[in-house]
N, C-alpha and C. Protein backbone atom coordinates (compact mmCIF):
# COMPACT_ATOMS: atom_id res chain seq x y z
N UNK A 1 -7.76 19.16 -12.48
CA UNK A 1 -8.32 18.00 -11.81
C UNK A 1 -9.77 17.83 -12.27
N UNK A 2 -9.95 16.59 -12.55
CA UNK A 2 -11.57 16.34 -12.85
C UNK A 2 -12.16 16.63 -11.96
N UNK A 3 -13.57 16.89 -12.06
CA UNK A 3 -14.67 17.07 -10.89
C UNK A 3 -14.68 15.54 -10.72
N UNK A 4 -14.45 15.61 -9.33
CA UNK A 4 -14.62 13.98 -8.87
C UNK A 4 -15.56 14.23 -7.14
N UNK A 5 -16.33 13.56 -7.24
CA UNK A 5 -17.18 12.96 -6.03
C UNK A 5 -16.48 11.93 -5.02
N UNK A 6 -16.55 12.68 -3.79
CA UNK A 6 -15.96 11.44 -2.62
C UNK A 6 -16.96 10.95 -2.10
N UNK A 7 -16.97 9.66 -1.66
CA UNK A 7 -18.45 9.32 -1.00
C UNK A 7 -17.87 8.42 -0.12
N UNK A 8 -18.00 8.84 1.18
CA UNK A 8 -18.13 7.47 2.25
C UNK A 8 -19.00 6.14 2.57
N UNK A 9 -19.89 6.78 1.22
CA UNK A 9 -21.27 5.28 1.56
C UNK A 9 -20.84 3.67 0.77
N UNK A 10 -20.19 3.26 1.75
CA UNK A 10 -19.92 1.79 1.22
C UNK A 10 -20.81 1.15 0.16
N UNK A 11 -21.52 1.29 0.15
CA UNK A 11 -22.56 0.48 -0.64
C UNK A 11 -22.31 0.86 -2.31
N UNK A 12 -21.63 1.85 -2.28
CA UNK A 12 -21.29 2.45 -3.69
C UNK A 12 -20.00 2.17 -4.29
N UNK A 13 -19.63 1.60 -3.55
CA UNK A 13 -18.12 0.36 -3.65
C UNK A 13 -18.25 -0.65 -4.82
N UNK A 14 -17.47 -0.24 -6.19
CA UNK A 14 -17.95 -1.06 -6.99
C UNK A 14 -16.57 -2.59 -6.36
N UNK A 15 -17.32 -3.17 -5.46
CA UNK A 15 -16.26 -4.36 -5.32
C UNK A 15 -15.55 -5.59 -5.86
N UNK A 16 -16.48 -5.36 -6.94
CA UNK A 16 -15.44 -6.60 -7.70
C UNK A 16 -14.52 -5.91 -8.54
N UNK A 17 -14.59 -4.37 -8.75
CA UNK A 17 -13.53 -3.67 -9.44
C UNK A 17 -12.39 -3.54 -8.76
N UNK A 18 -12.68 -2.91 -7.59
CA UNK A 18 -11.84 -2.56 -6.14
C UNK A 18 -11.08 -3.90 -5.95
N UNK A 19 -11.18 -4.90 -5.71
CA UNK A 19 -10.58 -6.10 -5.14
C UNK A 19 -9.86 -6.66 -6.64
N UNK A 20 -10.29 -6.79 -7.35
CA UNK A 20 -9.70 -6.89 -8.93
C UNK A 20 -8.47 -6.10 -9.17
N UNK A 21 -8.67 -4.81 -8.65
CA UNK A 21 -6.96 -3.74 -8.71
C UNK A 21 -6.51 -4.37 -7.64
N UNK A 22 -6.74 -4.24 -6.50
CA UNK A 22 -6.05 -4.22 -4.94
C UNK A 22 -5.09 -5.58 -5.00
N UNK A 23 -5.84 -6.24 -5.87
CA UNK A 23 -5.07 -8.23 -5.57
C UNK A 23 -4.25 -7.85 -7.16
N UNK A 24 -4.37 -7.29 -8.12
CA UNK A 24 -3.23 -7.21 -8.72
C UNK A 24 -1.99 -5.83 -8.77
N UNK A 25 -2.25 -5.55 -7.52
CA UNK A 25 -1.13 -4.46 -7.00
C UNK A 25 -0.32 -5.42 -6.06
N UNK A 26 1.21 -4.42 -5.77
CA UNK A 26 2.30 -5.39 -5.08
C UNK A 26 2.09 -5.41 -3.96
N UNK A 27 0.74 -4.75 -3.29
CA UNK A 27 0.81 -4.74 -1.77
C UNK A 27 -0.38 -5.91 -1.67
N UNK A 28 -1.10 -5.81 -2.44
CA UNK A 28 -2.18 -6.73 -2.50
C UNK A 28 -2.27 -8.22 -3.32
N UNK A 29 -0.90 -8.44 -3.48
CA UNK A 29 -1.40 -9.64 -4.61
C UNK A 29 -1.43 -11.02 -3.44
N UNK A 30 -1.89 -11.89 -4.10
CA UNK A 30 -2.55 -13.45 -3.47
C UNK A 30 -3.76 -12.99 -2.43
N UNK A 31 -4.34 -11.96 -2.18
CA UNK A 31 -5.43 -11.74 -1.29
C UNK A 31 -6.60 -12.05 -1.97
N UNK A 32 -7.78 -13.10 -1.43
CA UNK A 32 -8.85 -13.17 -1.76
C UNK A 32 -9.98 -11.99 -1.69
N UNK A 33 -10.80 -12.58 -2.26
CA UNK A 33 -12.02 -11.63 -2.18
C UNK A 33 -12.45 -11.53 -0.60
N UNK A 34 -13.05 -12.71 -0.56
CA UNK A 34 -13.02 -12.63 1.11
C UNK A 34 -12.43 -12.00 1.90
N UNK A 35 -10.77 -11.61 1.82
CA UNK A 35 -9.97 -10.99 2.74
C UNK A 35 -10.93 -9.46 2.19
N UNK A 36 -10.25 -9.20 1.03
CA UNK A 36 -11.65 -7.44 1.04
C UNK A 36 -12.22 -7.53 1.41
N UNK A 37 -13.57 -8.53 1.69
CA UNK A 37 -14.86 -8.44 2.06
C UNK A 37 -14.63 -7.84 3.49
N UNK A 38 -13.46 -8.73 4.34
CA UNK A 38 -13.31 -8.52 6.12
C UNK A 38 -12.37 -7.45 6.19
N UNK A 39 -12.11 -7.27 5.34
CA UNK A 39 -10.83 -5.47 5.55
C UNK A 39 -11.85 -4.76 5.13
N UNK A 40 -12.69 -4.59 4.34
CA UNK A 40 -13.69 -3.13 3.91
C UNK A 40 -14.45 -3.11 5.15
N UNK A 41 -15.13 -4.04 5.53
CA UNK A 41 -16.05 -3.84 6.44
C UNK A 41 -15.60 -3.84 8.00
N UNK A 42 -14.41 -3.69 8.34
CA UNK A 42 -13.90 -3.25 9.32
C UNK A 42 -12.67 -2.03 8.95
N UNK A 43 -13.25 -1.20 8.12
CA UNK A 43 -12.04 -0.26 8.23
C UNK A 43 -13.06 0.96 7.42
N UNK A 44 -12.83 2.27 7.46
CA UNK A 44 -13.68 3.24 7.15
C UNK A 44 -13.12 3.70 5.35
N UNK A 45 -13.96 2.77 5.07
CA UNK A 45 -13.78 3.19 3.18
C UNK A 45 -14.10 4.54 2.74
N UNK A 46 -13.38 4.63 1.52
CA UNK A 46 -13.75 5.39 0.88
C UNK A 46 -13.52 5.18 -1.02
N UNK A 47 -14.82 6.18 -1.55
CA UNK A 47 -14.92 6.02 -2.88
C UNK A 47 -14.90 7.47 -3.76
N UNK A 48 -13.65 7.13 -4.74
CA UNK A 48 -13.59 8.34 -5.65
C UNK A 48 -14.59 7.97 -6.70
N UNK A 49 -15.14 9.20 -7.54
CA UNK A 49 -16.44 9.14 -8.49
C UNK A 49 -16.62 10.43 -9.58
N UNK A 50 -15.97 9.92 -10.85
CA UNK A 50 -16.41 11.12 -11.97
C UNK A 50 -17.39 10.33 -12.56
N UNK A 51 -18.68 11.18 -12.83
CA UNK A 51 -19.65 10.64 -13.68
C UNK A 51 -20.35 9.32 -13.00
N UNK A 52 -20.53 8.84 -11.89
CA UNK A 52 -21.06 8.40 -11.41
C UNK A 52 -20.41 6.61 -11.31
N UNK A 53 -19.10 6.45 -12.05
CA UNK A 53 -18.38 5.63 -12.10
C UNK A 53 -17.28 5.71 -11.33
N UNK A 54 -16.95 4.61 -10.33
CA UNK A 54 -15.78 4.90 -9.45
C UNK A 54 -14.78 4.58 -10.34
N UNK A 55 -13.40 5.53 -9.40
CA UNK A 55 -12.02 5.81 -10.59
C UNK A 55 -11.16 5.73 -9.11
N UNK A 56 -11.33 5.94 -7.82
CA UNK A 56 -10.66 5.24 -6.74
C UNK A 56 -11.01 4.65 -5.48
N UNK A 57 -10.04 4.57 -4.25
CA UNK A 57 -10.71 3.25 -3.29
C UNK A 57 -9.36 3.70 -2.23
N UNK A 58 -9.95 3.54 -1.23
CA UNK A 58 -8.72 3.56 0.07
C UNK A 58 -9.76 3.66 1.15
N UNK A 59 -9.13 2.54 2.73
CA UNK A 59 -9.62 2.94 3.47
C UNK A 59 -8.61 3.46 4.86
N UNK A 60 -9.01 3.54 5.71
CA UNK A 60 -8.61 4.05 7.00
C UNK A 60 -8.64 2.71 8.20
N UNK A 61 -7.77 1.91 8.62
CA UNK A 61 -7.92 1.40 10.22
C UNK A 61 -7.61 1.98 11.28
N UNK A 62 -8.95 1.98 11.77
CA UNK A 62 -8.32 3.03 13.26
C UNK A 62 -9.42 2.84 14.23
N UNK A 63 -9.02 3.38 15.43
CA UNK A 63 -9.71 3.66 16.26
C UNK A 63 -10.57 4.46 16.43
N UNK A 64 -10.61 5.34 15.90
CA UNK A 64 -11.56 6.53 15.14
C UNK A 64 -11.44 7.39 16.69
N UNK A 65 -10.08 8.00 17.60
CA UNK A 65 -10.03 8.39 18.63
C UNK A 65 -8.32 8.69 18.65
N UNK A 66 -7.58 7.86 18.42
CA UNK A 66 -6.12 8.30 18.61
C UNK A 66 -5.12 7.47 16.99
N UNK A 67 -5.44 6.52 16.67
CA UNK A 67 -4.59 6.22 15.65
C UNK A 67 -4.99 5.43 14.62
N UNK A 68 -4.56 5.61 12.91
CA UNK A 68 -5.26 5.62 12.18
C UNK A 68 -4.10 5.23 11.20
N UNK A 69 -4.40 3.76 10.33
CA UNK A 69 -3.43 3.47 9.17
C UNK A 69 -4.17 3.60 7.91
N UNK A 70 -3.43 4.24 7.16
CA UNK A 70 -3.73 4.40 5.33
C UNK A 70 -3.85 3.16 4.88
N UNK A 71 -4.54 2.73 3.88
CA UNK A 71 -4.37 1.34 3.68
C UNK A 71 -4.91 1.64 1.99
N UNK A 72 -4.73 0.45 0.89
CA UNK A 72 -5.60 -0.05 0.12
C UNK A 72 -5.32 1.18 -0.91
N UNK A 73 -5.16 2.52 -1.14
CA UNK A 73 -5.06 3.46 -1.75
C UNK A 73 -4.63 3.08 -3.04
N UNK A 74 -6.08 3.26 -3.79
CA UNK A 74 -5.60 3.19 -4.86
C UNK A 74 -6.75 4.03 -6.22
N UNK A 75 -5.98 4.30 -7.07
CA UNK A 75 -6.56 5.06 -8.34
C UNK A 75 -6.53 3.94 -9.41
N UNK A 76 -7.71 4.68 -10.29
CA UNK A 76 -7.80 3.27 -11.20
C UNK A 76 -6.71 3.66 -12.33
N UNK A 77 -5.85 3.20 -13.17
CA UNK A 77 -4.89 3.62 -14.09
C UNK A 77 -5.31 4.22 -14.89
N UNK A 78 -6.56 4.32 -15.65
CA UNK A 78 -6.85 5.67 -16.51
C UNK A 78 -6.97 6.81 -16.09
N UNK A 79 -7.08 7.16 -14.63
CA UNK A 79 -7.11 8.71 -13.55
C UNK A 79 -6.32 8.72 -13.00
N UNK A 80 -4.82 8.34 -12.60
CA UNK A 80 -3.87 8.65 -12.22
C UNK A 80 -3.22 10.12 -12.80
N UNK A 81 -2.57 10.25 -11.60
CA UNK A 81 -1.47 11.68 -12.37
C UNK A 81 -2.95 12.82 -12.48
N UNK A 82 -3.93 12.98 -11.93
CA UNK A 82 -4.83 14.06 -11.86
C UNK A 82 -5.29 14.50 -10.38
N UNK A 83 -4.77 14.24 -9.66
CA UNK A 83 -4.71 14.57 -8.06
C UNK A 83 -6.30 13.94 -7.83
N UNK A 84 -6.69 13.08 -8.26
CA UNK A 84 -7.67 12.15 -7.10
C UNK A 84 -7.30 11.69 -5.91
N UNK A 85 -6.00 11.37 -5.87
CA UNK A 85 -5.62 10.48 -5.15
C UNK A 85 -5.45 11.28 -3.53
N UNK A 86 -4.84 12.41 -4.12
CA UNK A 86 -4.72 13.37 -2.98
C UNK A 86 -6.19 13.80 -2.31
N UNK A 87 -6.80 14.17 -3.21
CA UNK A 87 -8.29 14.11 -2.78
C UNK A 87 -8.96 13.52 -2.32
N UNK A 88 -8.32 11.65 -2.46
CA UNK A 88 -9.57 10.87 -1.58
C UNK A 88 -8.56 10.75 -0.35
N UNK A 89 -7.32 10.77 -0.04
CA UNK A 89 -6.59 10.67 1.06
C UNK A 89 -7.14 12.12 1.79
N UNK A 90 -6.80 13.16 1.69
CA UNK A 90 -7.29 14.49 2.52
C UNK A 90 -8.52 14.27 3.14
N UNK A 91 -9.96 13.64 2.25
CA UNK A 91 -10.89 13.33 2.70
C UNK A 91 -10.85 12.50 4.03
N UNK A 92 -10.01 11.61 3.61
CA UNK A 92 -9.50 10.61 4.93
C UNK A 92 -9.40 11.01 6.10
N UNK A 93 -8.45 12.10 5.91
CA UNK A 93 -7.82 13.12 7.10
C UNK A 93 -8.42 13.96 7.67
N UNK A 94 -9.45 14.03 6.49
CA UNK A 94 -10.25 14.97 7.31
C UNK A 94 -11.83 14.57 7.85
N UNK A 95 -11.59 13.55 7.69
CA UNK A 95 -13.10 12.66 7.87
C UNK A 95 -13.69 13.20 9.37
N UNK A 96 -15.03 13.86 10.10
CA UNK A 96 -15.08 13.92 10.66
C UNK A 96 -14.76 13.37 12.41
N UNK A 97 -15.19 11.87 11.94
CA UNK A 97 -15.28 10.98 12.93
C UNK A 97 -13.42 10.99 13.66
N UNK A 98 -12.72 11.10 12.56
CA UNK A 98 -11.44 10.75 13.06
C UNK A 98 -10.71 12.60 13.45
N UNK A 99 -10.72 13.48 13.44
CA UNK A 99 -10.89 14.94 14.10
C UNK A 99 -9.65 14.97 15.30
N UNK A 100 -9.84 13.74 15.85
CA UNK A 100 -9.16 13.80 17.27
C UNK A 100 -7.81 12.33 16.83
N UNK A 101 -7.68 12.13 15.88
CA UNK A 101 -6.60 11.38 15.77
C UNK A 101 -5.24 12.12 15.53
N UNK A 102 -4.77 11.84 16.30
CA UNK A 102 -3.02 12.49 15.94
C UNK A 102 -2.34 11.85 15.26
N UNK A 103 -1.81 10.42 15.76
CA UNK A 103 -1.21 9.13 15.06
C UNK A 103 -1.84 8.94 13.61
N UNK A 104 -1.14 9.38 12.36
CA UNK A 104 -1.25 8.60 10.99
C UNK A 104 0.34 8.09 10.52
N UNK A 105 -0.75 6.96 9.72
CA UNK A 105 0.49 6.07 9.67
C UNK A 105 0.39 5.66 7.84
N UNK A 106 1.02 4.93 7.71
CA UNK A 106 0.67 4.05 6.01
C UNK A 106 2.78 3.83 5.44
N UNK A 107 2.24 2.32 4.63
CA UNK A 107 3.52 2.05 3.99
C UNK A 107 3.06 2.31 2.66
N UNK A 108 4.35 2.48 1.67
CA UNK A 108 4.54 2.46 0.48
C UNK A 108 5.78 2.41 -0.07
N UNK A 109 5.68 1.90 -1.55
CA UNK A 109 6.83 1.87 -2.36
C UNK A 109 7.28 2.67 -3.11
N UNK A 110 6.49 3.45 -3.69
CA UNK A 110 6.48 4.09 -4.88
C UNK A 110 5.53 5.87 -4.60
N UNK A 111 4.57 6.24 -3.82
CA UNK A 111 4.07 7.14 -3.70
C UNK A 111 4.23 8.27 -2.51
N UNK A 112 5.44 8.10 -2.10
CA UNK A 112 5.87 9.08 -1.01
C UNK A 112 5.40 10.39 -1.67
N UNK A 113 5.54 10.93 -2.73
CA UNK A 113 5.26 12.11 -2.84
C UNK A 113 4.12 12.53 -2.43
N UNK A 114 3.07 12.36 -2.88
CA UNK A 114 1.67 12.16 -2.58
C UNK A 114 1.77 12.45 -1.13
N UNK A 115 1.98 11.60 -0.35
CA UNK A 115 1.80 11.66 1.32
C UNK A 115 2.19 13.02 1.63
N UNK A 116 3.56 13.38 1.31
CA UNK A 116 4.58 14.36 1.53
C UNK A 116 3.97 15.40 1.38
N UNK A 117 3.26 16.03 0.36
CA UNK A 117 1.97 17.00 0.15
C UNK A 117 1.04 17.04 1.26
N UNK A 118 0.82 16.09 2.07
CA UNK A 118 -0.15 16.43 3.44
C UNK A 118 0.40 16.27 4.46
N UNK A 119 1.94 16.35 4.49
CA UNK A 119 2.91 16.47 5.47
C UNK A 119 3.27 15.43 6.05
N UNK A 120 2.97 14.00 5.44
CA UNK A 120 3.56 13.25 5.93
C UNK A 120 5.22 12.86 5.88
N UNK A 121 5.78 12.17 6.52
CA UNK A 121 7.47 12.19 7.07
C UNK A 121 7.88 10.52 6.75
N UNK A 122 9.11 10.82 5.99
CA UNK A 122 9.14 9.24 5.87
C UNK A 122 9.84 8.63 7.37
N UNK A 123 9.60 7.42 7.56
CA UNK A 123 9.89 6.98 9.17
C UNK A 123 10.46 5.71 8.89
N UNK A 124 11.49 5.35 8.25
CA UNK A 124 11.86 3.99 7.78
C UNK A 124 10.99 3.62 6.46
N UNK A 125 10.00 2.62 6.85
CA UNK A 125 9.44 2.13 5.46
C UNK A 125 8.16 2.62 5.59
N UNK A 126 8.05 3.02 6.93
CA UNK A 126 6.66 3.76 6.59
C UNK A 126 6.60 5.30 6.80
N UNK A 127 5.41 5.76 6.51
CA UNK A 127 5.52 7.49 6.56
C UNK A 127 4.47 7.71 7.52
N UNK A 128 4.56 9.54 8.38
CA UNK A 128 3.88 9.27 9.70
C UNK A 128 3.58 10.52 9.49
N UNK A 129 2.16 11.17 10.25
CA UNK A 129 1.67 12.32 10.45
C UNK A 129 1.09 12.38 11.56
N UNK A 130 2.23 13.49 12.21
CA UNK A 130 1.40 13.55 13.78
C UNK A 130 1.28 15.05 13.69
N UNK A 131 -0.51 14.99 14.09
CA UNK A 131 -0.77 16.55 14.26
C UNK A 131 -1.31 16.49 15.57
N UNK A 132 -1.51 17.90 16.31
CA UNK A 132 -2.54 18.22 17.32
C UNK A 132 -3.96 17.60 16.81
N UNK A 133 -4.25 17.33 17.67
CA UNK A 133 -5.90 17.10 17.36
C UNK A 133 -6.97 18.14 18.05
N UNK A 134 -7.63 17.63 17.23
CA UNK A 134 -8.87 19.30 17.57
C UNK A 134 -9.67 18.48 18.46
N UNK A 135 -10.78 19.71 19.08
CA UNK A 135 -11.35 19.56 20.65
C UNK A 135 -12.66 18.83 20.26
């Protein structure tokens, strides 16, 4: 795995890259910029980083208290297949603020495996991780 940097500081969001993948992926296509603009800034981002250039993007909707959806996850196609991806999701999971969430949730087509590695369960079309939550 490359040395890669996670950073929660939005501001380091290269966003016209991020919204450029997200709207030509199958979960994201016909979404404006605008729609990113109001999904990033209401949902707890995150940014993968080798060399000071972002290489991924996913955020979290939740309550930051009991339940929490995967969203947006994505690697840029030249860093795929090097476990970033797992790395910026775990970060997710393990993000302080969210500690006390039990309820995880997220859909997909194609990347069950990935989830399945942090124990998530497929549940119909979507996959679910319910843990104890800490004190």
């Amino acid at each position: 795995m490359p040395d890669c940097e996670i950073s929660f500081d939005i501001s380091r969001i290269d966003f016209r890259s991020t919204s450029d993948l997200l709207t030509a992926s199958y979960w994201g296509s016909g979404r404006s910029d605008e729609l990113h603009r109001r999904a990033f800034a209401h949902s707890l981002c995150v940014g993968a980083y080798i060399d000071g250039n972002q290489v991924g993007f996913g955020r979290v909707i939740t309550d930051r208290t009991v339940f929490a959806y995967l969203a947006d996850i994505i690697i840029w196609p030249a860093y795929r297949g090097q476990g970033i991806g797992l790395r910026l999701v775990r970060a997710l999971i393990d993000h302080p603020d969210l500690r006390t969430v039990i309820h995880w949730s997220l859909s997909t087509n194609d990347a069950h495996g990935l989830y399945e590695k942090l124990g998530f369960r497929r549940d119909g079309r979507y996959m679910r991780l319910e843990r104890v939550p800490e004190a």
